[in-house]
Each structure stands twice: as structure tokens, then as C-alpha cells.
Protein backbone atom coordinates (compact mmCIF):
# COMPACT_ATOMS: atom_id res chain seq x y z
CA UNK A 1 0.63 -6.66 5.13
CA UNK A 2 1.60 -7.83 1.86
CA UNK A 3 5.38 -8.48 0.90
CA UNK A 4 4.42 -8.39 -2.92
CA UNK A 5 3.50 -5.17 -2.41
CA UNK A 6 6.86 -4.15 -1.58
CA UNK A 7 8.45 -6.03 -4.25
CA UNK A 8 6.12 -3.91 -6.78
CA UNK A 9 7.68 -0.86 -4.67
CA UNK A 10 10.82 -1.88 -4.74
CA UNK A 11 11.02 -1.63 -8.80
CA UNK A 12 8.79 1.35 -9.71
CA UNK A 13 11.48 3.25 -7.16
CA UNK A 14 14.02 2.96 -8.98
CA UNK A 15 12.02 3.26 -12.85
CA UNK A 16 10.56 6.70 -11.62
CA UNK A 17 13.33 8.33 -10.01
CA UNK A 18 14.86 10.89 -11.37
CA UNK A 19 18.70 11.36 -11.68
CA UNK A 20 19.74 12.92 -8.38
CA UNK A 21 16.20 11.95 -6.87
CA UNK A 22 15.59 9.88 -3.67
CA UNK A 23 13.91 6.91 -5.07
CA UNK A 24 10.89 6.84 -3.04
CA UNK A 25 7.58 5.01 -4.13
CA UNK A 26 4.21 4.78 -2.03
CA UNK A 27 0.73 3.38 -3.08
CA UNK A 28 -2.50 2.89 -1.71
CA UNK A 29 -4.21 -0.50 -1.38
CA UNK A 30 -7.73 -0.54 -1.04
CA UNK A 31 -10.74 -2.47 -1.34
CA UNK A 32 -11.48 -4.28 -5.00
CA UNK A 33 -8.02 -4.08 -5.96
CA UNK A 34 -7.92 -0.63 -6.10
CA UNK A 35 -4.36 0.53 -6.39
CA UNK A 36 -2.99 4.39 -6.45
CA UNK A 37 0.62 5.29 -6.90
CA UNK A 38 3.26 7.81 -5.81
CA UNK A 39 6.39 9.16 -6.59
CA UNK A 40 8.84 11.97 -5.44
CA UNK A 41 8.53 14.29 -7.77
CA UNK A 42 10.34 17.81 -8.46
CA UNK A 43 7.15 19.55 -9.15
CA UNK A 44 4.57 21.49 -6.27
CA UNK A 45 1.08 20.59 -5.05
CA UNK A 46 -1.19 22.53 -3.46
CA UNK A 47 -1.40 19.52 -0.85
CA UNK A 48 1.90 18.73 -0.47
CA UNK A 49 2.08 22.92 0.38
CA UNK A 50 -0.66 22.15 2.78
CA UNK A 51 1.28 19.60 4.56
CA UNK A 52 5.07 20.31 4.11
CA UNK A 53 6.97 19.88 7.24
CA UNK A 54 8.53 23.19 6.80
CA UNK A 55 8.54 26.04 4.21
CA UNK A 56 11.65 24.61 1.89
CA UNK A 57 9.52 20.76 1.35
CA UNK A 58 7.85 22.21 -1.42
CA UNK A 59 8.56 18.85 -3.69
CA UNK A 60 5.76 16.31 -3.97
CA UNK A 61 6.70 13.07 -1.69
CA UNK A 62 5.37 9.83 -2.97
CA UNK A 63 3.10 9.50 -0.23
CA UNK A 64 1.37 12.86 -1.06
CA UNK A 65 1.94 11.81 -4.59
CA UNK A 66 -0.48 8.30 -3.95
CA UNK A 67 -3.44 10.25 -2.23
CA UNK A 68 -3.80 12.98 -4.84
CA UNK A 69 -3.88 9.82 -7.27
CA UNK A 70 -6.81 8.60 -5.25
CA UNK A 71 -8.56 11.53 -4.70
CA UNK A 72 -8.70 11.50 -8.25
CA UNK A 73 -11.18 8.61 -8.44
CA UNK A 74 -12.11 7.90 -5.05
CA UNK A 75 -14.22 10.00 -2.51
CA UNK A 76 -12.48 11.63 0.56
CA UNK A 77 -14.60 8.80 2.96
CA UNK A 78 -13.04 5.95 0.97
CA UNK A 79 -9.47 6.49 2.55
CA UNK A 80 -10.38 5.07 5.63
CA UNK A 81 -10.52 1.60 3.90
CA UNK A 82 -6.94 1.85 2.35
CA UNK A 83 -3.41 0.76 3.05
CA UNK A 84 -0.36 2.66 2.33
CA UNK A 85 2.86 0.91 1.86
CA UNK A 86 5.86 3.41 1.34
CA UNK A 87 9.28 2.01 0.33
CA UNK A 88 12.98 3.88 -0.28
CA UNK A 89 15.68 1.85 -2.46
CA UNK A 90 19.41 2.84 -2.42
CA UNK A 91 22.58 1.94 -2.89
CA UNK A 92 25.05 1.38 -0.50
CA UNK A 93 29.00 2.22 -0.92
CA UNK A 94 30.65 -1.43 0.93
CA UNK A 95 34.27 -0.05 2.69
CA UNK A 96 36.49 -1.90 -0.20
CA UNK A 97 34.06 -3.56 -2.57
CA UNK A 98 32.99 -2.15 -5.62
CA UNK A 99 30.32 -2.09 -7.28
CA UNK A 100 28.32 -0.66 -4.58
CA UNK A 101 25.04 -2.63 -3.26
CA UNK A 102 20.98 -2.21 -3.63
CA UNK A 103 19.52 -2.15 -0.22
CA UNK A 104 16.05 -1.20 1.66
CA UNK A 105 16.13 2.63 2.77
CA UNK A 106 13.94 3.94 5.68
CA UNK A 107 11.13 5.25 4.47
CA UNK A 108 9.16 6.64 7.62
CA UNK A 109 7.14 9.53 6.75
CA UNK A 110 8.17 12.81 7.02
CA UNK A 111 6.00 15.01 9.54
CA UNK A 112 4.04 16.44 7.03
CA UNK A 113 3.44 13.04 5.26
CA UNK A 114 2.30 11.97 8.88
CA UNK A 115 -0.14 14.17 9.19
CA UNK A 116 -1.53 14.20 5.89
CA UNK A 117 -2.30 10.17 6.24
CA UNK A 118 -3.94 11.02 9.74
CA UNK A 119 -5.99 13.76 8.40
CA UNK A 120 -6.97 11.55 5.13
CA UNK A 121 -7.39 8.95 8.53
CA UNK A 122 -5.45 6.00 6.18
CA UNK A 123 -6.23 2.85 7.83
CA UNK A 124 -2.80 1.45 8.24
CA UNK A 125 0.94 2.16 7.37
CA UNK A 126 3.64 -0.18 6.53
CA UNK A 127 7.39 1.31 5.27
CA UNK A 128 10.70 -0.07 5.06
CA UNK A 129 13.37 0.13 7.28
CA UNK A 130 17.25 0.56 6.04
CA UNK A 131 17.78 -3.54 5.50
CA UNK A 132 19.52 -5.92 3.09
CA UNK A 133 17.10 -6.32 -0.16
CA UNK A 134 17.01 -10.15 0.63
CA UNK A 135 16.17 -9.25 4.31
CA UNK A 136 13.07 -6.87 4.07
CA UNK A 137 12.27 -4.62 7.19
CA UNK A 138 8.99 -2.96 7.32
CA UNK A 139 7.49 -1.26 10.26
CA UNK A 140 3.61 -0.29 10.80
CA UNK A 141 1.23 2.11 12.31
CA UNK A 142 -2.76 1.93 12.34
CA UNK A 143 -4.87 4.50 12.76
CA UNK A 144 -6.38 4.39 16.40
């Protein structure tokens, strides 16, 4: 796992967000440096329609978002040999303190993000956990 990677995450979050938007990022690491990007997005994708975790998650998530990127340049068998790192930034209302603070969201996937990344079989997982922004916390799966 790579911290910079978050970092990166942390700030395209909150430059691609739209106004009302979760700010959810995601990209792919692979092999040579290869990196592929996602957003949450309010548009469709026959993907995301694939794997929406029910019929009302019609909006591209960021981790659906970073494999249609891929499968852009890369071949379906090359996304056993990437990493995805998913990260949510938000702020956080402090009872009696204003302005309000930046912090780490949880950024687990959704059921339908799950299964997409075990169908593309994506080597590993790492996502942040609701945490201070100095105090990253990231939780991982690998694919079995």
C-alpha cells in the first residue's frame, strides 16, 4: 500500500466533485506506472447498470468510474495485476466550532462496486476509513 496514493486521492476528491456530490475518488495502480482514475459522476454506464446494488444506483461510482478508464487501454486479463485505492473526503460539523473540519470518509465499496472488482478479479483493495486527515485509516482486501 502506498500512502501517496491517498494523498493524490485525497485532492482530486474534492477538485472533481460536484456541488451536492459525495466526493469520492478511486484509481487503479498497476504495473509500469500505469494509473486509471475515477470519479462519482451524475451520468449512467452500462457497467455501473450491470453492477448497481439496486435499481435506483444508476450514478457512476468512482470505482466503476476507474475500471471503465482502464478498460479503455488495458485488456480485461491485465486487472488481475492492479491495485485499487478508493478514498471519500468530507467535512465534519465540530458541536461549537466553526468553520467545520476536512476529514477521511469511509469509503468501502458499495455491493455492486464489490462485485464488480471481484468479477474484474482486482488484485487488492485499500479504502479509507472515517479518520482525522492527519490520522489516515485505510482498510484492505485481496483477492483470494
Amino acid at each position: 500500500m502506498d500512502n501517496r496514493v491517498f494523498e493524490e486521492l485525497w485532492d482530486k476528491a474534492w477538485d472533481h466533485a460536484q456541488p451536492g456530490q459525495s466526493k469520492h475518488a478511486a484509481v487503479l495502480v498497476g504495473p509500469y506506472g500505469y494509473q486509471f482514475w475515477g470519479f462519482n459522476k451524475l451520468k449512467t454506464h452500462p457497467l455501473q447498470q450491470r453492477f448497481a446494488k439496486n435499481s435506483e444506483a444508476v450514478f457512476l461510482h468512482a470505482e466503476i468510474d476507474a475500471i471503465v478508464s482502464c478498460l479503455r487501454v488495458c485488456d480485461l486479463s491485465d486487472l488481475n495485476r492492479f491495485d485499487l485505492y478508493i478514498s471519500r473526503v468530507r467535512w465534519e460539523e465540530q458541536e461549537g466550532k466553526k468553520p467545520p473540519i476536512m476529514r477521511w470518509g469511509n469509503s468501502k465499496p458499495c455491493a455492486g462496486c464489490r462485485r464488480a472488482i471481484e468479477s474484474f478479479d482486482i488484485r487488492s483493495v485499500y479504502y479509507t476509513l472515517d479518520s482525522p486527515r492527519d490520522q489516515l485509516l485505510v482498510e484492505e482486501w485481496h483477492r483470494d
